[in-house]
PDB file of N, CA and C in Angstrom:
ATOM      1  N   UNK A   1      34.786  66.065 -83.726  1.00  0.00           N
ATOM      2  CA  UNK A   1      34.447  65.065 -82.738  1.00  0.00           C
ATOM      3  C   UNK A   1      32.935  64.958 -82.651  1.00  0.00           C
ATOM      4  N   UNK A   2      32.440  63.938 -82.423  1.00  0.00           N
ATOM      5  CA  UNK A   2      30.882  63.297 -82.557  1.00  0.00           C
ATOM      6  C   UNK A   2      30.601  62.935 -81.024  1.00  0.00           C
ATOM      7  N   UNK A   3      29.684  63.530 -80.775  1.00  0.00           N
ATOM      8  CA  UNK A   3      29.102  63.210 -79.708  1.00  0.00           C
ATOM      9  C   UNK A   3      27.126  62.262 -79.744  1.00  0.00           C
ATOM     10  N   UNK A   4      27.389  61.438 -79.000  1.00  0.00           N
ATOM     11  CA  UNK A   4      25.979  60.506 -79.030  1.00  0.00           C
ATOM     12  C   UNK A   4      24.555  61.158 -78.822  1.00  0.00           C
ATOM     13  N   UNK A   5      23.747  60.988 -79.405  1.00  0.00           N
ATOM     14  CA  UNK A   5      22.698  62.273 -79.093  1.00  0.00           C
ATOM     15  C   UNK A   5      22.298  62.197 -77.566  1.00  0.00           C
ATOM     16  N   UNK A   6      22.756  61.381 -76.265  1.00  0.00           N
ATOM     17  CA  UNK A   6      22.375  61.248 -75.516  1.00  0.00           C
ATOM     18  C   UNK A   6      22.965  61.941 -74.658  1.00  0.00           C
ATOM     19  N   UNK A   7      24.108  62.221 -75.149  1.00  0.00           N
ATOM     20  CA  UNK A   7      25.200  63.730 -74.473  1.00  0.00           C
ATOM     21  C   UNK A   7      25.187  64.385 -75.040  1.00  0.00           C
ATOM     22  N   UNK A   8      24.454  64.970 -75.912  1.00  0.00           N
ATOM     23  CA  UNK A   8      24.147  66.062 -76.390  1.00  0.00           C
ATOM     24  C   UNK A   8      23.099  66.502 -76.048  1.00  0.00           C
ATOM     25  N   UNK A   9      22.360  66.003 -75.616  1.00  0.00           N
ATOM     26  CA  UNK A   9      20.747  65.986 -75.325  1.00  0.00           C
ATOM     27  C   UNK A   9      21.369  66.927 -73.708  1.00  0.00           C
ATOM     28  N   UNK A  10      22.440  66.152 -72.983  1.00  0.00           N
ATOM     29  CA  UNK A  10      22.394  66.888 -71.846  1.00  0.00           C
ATOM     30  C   UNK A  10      23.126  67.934 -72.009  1.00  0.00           C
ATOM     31  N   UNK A  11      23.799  68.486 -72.522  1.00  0.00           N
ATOM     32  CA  UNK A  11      24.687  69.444 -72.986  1.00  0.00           C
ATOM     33  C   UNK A  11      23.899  70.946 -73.867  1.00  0.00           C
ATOM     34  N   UNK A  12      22.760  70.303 -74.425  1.00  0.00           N
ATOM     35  CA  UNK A  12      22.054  71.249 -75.516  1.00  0.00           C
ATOM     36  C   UNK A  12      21.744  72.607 -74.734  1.00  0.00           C
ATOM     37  N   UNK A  13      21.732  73.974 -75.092  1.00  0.00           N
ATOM     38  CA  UNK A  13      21.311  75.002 -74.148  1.00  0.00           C
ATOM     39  C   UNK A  13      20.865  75.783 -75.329  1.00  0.00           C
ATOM     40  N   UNK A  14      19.894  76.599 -74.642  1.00  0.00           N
ATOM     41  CA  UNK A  14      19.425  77.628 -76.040  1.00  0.00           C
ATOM     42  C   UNK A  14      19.291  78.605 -75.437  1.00  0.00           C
ATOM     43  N   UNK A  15      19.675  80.027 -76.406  1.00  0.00           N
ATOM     44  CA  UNK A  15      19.217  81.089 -75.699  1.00  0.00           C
ATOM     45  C   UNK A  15      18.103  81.837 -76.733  1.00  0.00           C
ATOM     46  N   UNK A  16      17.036  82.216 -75.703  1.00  0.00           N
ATOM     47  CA  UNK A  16      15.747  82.497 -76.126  1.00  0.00           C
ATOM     48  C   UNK A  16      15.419  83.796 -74.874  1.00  0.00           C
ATOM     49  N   UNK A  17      15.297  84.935 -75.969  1.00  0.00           N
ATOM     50  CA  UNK A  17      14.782  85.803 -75.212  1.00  0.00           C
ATOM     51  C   UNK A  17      15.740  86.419 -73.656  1.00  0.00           C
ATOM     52  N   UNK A  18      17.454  86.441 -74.030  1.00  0.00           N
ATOM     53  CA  UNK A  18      17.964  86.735 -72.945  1.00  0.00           C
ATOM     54  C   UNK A  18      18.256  85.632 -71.944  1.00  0.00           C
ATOM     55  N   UNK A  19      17.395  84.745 -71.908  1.00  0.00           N
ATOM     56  CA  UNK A  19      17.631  83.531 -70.794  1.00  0.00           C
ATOM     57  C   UNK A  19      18.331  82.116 -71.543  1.00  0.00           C
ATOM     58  N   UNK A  20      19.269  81.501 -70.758  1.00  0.00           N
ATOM     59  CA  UNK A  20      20.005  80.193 -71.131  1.00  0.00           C
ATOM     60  C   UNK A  20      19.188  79.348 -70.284  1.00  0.00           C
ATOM     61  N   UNK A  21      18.286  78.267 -71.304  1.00  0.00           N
ATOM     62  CA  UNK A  21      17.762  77.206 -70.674  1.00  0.00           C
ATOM     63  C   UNK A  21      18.329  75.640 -71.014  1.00  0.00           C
ATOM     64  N   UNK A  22      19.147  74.831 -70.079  1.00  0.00           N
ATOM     65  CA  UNK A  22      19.935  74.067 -70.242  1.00  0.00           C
ATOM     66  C   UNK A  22      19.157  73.016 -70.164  1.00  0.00           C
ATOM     67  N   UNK A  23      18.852  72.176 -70.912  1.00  0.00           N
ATOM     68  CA  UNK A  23      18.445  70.670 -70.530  1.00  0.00           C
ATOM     69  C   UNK A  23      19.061  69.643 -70.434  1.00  0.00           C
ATOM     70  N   UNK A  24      18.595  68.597 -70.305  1.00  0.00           N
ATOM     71  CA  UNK A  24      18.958  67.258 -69.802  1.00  0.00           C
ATOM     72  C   UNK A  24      18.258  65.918 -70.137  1.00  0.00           C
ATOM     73  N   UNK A  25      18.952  64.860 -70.253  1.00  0.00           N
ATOM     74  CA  UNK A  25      18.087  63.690 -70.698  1.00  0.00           C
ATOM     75  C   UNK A  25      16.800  63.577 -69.855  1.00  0.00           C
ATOM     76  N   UNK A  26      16.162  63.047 -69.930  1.00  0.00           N
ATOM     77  CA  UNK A  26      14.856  62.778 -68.855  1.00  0.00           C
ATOM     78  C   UNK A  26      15.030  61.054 -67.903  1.00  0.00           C
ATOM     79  N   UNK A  27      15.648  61.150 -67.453  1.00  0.00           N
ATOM     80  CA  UNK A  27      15.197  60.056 -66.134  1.00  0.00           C
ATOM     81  C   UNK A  27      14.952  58.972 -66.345  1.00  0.00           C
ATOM     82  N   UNK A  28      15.442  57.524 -66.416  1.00  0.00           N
ATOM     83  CA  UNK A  28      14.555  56.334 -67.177  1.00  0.00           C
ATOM     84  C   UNK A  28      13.630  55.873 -66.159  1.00  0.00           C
ATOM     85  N   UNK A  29      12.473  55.705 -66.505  1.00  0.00           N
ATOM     86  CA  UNK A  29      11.524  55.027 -65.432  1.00  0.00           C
ATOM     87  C   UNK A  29      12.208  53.598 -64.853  1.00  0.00           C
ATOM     88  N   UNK A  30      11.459  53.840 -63.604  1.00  0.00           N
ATOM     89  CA  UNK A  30      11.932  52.618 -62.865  1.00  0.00           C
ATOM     90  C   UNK A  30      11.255  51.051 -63.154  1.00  0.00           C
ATOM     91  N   UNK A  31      12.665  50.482 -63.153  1.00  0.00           N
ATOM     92  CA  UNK A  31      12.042  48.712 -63.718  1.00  0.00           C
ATOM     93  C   UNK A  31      10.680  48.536 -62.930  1.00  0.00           C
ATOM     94  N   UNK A  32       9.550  47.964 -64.169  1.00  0.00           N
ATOM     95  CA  UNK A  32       8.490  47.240 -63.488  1.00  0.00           C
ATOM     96  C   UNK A  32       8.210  45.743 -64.047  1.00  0.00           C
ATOM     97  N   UNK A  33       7.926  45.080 -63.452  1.00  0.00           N
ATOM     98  CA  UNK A  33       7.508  43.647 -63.905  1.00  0.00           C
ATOM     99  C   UNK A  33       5.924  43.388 -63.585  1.00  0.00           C
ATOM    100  N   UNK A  34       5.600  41.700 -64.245  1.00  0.00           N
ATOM    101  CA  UNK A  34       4.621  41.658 -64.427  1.00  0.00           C
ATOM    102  C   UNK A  34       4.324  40.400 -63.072  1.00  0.00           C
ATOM    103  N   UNK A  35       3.543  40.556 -62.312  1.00  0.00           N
ATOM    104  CA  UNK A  35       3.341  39.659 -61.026  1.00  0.00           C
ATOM    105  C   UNK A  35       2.817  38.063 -61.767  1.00  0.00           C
ATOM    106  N   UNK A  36       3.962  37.037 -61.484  1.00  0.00           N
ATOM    107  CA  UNK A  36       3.527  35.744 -62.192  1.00  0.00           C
ATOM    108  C   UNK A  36       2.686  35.461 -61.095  1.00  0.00           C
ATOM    109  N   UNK A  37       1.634  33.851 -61.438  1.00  0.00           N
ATOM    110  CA  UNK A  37       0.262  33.345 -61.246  1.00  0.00           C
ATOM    111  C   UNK A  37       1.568  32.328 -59.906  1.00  0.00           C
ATOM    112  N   UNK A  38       1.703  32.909 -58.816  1.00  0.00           N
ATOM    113  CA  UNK A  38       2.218  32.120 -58.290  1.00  0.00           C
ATOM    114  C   UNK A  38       1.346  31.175 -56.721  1.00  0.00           C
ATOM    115  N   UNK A  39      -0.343  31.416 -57.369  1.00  0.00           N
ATOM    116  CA  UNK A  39      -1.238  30.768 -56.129  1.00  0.00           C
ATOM    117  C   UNK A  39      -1.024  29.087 -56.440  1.00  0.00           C
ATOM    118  N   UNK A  40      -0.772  28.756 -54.858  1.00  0.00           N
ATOM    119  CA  UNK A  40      -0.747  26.956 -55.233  1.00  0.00           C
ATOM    120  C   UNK A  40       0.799  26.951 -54.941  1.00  0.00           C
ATOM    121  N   UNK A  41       1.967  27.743 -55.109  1.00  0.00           N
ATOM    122  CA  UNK A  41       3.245  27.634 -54.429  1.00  0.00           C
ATOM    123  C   UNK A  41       3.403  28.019 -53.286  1.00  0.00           C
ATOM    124  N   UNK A  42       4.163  26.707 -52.692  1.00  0.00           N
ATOM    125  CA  UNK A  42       5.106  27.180 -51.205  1.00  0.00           C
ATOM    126  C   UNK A  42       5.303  28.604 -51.152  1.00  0.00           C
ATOM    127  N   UNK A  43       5.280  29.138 -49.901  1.00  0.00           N
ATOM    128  CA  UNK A  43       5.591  30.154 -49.728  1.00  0.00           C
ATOM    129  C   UNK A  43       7.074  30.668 -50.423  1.00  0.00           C
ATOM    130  N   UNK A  44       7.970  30.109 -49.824  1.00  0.00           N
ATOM    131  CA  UNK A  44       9.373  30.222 -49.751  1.00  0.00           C
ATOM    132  C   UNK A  44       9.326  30.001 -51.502  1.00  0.00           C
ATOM    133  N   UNK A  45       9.201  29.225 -52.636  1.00  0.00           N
ATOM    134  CA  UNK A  45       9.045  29.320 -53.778  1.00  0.00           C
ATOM    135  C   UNK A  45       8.718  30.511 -54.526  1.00  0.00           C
ATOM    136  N   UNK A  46       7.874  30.676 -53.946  1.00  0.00           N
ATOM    137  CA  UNK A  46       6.946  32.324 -54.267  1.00  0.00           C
ATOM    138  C   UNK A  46       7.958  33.629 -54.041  1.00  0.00           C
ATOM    139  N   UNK A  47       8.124  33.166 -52.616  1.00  0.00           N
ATOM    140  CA  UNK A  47       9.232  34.663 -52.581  1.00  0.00           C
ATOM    141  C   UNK A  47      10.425  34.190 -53.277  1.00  0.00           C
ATOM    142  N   UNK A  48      10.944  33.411 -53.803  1.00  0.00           N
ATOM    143  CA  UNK A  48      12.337  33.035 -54.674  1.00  0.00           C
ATOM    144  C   UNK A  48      11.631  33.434 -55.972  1.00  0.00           C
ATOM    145  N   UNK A  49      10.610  33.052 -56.459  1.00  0.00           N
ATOM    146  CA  UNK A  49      10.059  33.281 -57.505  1.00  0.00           C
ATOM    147  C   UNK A  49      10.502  35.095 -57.797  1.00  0.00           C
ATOM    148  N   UNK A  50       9.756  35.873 -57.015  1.00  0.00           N
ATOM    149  CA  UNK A  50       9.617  37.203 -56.458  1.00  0.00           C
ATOM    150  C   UNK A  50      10.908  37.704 -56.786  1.00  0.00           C
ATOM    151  N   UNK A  51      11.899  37.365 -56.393  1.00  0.00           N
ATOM    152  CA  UNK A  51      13.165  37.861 -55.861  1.00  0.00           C
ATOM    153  C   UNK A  51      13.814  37.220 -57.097  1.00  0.00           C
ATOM    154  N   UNK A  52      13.396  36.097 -57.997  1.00  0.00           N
ATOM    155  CA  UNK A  52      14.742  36.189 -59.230  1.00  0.00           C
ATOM    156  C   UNK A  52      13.951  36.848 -60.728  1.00  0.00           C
ATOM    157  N   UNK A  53      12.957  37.063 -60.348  1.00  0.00           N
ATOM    158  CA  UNK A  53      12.305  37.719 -61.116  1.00  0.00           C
ATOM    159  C   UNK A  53      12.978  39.398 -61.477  1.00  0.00           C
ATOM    160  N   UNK A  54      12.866  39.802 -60.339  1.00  0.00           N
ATOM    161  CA  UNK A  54      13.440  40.879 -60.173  1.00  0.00           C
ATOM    162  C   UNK A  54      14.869  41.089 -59.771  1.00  0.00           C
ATOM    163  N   UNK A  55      15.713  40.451 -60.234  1.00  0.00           N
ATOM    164  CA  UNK A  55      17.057  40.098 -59.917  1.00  0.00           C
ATOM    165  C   UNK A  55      17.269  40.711 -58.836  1.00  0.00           C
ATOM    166  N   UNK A  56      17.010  40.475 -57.604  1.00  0.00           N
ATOM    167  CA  UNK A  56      17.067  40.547 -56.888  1.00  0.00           C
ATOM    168  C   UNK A  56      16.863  42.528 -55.870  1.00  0.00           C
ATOM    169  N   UNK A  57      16.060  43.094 -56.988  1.00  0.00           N
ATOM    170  CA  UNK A  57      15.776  43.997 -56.301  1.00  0.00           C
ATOM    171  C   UNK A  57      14.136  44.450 -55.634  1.00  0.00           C
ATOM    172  N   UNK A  58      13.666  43.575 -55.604  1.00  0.00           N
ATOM    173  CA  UNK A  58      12.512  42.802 -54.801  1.00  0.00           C
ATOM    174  C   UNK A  58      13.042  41.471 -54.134  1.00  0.00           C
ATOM    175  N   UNK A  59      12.841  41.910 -52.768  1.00  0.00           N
ATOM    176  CA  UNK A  59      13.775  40.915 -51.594  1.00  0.00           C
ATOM    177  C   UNK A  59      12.830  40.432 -50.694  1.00  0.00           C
ATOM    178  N   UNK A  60      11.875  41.486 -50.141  1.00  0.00           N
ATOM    179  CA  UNK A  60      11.044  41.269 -48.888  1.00  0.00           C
ATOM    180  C   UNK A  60       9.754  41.153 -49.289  1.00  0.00           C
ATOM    181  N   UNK A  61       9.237  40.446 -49.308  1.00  0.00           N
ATOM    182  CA  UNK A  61       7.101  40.128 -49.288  1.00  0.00           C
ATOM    183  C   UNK A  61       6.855  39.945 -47.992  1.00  0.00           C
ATOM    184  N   UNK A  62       5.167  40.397 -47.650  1.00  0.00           N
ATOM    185  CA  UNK A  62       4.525  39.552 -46.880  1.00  0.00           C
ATOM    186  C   UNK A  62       3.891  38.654 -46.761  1.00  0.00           C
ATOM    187  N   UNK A  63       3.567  38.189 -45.351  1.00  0.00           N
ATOM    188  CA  UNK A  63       2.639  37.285 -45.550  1.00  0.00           C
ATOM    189  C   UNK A  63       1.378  37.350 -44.706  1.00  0.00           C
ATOM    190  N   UNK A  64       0.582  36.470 -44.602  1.00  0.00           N
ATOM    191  CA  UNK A  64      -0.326  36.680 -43.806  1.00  0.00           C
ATOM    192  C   UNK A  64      -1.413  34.793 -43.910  1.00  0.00           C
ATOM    193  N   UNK A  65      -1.221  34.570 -42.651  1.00  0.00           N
ATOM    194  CA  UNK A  65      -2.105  33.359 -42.320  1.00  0.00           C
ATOM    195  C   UNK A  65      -3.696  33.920 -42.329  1.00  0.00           C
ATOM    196  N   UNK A  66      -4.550  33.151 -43.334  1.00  0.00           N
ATOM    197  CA  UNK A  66      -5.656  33.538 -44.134  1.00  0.00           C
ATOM    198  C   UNK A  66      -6.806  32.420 -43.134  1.00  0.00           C
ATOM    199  N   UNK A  67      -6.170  31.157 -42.099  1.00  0.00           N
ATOM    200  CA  UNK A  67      -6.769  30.968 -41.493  1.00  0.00           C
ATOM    201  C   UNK A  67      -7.927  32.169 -40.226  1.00  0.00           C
ATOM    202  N   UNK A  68      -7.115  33.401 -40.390  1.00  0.00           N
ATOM    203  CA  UNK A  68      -7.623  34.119 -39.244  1.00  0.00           C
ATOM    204  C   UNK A  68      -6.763  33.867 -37.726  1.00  0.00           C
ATOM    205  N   UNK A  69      -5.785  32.730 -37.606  1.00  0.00           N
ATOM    206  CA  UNK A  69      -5.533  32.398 -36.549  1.00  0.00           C
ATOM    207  C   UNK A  69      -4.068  33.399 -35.912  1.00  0.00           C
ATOM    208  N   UNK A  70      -3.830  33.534 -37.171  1.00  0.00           N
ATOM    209  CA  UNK A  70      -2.521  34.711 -36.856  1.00  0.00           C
ATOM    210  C   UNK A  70      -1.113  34.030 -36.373  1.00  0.00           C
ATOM    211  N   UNK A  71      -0.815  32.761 -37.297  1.00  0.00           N
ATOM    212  CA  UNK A  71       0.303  32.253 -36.918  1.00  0.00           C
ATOM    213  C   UNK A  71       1.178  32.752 -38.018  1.00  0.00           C
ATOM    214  N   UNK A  72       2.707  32.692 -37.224  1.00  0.00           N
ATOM    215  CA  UNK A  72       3.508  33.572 -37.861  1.00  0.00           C
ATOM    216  C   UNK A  72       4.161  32.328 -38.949  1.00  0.00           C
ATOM    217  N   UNK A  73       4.867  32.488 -39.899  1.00  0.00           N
ATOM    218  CA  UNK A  73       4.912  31.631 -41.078  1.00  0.00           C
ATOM    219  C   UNK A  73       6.651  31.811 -41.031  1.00  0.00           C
ATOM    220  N   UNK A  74       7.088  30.303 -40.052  1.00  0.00           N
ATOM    221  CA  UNK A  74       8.384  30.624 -39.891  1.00  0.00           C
ATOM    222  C   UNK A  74       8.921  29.320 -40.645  1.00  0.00           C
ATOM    223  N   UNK A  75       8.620  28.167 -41.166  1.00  0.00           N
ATOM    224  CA  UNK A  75       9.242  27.586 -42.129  1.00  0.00           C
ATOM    225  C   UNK A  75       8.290  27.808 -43.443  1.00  0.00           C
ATOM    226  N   UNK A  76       8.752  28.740 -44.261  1.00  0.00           N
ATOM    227  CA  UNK A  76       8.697  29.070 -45.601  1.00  0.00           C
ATOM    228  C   UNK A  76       7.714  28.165 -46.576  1.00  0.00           C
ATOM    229  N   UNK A  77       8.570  26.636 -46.118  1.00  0.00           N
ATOM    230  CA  UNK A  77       7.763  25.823 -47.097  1.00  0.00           C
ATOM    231  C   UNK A  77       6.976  25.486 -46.754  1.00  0.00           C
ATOM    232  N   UNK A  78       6.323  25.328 -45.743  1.00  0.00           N
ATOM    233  CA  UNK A  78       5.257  24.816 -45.029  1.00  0.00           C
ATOM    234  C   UNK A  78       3.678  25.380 -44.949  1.00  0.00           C
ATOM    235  N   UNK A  79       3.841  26.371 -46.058  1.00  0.00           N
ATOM    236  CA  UNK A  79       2.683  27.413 -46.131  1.00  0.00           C
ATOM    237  C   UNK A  79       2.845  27.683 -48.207  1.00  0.00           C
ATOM    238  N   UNK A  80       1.260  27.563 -48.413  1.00  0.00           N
ATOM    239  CA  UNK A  80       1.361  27.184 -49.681  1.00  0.00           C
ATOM    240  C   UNK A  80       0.481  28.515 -49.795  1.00  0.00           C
ATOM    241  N   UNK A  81       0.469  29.223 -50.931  1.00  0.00           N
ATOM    242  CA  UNK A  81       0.552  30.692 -51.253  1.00  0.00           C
ATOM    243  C   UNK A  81      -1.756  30.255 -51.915  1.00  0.00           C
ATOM    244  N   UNK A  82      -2.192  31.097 -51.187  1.00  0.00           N
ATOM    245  CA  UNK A  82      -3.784  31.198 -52.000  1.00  0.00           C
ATOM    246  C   UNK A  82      -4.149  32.734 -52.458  1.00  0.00           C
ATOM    247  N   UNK A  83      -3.285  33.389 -52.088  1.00  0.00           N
ATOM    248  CA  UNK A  83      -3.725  34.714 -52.548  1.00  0.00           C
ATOM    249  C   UNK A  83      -2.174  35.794 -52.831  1.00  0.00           C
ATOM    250  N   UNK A  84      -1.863  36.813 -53.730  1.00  0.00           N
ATOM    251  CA  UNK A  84      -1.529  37.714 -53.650  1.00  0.00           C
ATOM    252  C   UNK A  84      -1.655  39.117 -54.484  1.00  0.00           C
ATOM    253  N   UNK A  85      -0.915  39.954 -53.344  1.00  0.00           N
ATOM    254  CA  UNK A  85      -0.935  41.279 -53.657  1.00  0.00           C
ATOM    255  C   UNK A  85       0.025  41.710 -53.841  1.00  0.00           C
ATOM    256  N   UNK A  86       0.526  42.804 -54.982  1.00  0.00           N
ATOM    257  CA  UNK A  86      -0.299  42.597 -56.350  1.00  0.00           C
ATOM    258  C   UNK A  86      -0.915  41.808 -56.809  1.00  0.00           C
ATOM    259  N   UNK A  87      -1.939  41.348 -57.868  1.00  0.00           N
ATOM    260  CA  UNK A  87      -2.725  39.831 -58.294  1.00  0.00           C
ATOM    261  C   UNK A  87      -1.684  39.461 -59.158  1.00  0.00           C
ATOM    262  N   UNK A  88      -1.818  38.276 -59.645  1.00  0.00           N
ATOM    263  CA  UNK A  88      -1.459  37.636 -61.001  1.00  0.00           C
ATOM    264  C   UNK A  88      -0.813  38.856 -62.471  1.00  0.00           C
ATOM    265  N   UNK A  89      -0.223  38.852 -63.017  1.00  0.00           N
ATOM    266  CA  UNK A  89      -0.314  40.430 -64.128  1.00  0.00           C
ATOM    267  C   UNK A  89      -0.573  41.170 -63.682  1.00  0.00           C
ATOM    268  N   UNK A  90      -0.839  41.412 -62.401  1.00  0.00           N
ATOM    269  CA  UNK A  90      -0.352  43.395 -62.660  1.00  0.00           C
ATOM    270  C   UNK A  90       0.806  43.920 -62.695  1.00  0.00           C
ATOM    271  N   UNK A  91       1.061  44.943 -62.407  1.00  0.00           N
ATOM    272  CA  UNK A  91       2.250  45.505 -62.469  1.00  0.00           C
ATOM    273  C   UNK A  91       3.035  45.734 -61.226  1.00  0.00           C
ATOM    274  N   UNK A  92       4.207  46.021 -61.298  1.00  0.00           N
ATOM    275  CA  UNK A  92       4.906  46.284 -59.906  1.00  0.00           C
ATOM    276  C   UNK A  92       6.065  46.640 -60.064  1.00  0.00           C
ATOM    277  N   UNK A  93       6.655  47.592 -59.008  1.00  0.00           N
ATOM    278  CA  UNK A  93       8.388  47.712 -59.379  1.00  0.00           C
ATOM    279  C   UNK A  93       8.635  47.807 -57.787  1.00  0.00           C
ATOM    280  N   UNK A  94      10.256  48.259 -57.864  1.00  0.00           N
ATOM    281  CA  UNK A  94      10.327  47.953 -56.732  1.00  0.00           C
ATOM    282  C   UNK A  94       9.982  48.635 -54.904  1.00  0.00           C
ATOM    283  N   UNK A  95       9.143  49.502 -55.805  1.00  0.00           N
ATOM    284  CA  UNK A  95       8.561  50.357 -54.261  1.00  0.00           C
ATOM    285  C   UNK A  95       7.269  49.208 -53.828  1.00  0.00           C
ATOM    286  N   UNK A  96       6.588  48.822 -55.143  1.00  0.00           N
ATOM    287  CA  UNK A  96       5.000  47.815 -54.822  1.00  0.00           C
ATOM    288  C   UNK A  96       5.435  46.959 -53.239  1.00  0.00           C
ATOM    289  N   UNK A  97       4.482  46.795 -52.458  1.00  0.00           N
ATOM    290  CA  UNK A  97       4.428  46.007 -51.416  1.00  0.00           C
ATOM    291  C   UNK A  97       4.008  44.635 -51.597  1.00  0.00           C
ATOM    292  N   UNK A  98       4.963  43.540 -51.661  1.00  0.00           N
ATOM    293  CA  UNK A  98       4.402  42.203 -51.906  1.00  0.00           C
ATOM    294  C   UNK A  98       3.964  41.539 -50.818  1.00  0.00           C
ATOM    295  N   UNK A  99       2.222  40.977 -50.941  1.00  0.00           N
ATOM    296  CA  UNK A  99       1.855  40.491 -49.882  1.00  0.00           C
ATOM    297  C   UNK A  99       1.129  38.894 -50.072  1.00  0.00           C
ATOM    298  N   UNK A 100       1.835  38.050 -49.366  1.00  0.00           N
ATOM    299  CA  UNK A 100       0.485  36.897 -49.607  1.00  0.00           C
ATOM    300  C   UNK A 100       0.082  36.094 -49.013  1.00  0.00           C
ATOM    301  N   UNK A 101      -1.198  35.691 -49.145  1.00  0.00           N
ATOM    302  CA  UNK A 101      -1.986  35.303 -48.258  1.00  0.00           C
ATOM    303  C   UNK A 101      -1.874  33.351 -47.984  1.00  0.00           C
ATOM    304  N   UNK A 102      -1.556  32.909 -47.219  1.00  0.00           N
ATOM    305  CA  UNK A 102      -1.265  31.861 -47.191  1.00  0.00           C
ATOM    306  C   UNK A 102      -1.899  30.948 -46.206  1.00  0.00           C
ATOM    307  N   UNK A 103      -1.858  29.454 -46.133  1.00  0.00           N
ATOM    308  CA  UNK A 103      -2.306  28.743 -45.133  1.00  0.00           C
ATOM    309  C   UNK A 103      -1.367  27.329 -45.233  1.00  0.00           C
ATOM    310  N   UNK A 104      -1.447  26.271 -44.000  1.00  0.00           N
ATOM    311  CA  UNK A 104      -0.576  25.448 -44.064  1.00  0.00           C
ATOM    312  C   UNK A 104      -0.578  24.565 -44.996  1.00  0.00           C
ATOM    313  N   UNK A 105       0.251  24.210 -45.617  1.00  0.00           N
ATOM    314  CA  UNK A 105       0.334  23.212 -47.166  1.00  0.00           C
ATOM    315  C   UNK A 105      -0.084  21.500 -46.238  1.00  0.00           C
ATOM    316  N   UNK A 106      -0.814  21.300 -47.073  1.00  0.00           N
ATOM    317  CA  UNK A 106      -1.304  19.953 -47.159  1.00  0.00           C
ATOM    318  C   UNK A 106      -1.990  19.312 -46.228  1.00  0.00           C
ATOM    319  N   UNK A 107      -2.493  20.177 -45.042  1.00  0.00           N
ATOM    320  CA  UNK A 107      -3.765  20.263 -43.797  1.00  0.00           C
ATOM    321  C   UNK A 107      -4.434  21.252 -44.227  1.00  0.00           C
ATOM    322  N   UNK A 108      -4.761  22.190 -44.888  1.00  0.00           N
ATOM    323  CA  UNK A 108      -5.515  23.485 -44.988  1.00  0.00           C
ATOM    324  C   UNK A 108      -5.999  23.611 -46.216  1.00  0.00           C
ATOM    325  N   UNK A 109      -7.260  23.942 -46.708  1.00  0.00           N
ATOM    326  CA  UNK A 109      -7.370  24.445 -47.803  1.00  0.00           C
ATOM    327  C   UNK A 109      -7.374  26.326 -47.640  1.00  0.00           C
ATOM    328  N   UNK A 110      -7.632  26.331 -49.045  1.00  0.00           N
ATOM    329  CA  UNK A 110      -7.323  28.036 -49.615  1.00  0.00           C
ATOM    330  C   UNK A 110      -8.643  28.418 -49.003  1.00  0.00           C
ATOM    331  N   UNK A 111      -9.044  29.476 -48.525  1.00  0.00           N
ATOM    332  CA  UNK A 111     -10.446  29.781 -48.299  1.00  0.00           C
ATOM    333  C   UNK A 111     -10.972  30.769 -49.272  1.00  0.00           C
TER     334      UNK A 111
END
């Protein structure tokens, strides 16, 4: 019987010197993606963007009104994306904190 080297890998034990040291595959790193150029989109776009990117295991971003005025950003589309965090290409998985900086679409510019 044939086993895949990937159960064998966890199965392998050696004895060296009196002691049985058993190993195991190693862990696959956790999915990361690459943050698309999403300045200039609706908010609500951005976080859909966000969220099918990562099939859906990036769900929640922030936001933040870049006027300074501190209004809370409760219709989605109505706020067009000038900044985020992570930038453009970097990297991220799903612990990264998505944040972005926004102001009202089509009265406001980006500052």
């Amino acid at each position: 019987m044939r086993c895949s080297s990937r159960v064998a890998a966890a199965f392998v034990s050696a004895l060296i010197g009196g002691a049985i040291f058993v190993t195991s595959p190693v862990a696959s790193a956790d999915p990361s993606w690459t943050v698309p150029n999403l300045i200039g989109m609706d908010l609500q776009g951005a976080q859909d963007a966000i969220q099918s990117l990562t099939r859906g295991e990036v769900w929640y971003s922030r936001s933040t009104d870049l006027t300074g005025q501190g209004r809370a950003q409760i219709s989605d589309r109505n706020w067009v994306v000038c900044t985020s965090t992570p930038p453009p290409v970097a990297k991220f998985n799903a612990s990264t904190e998505i944040h972005f900086g926004v102001v009202r679409i089509d009265t406001e510019s980006c500052p």
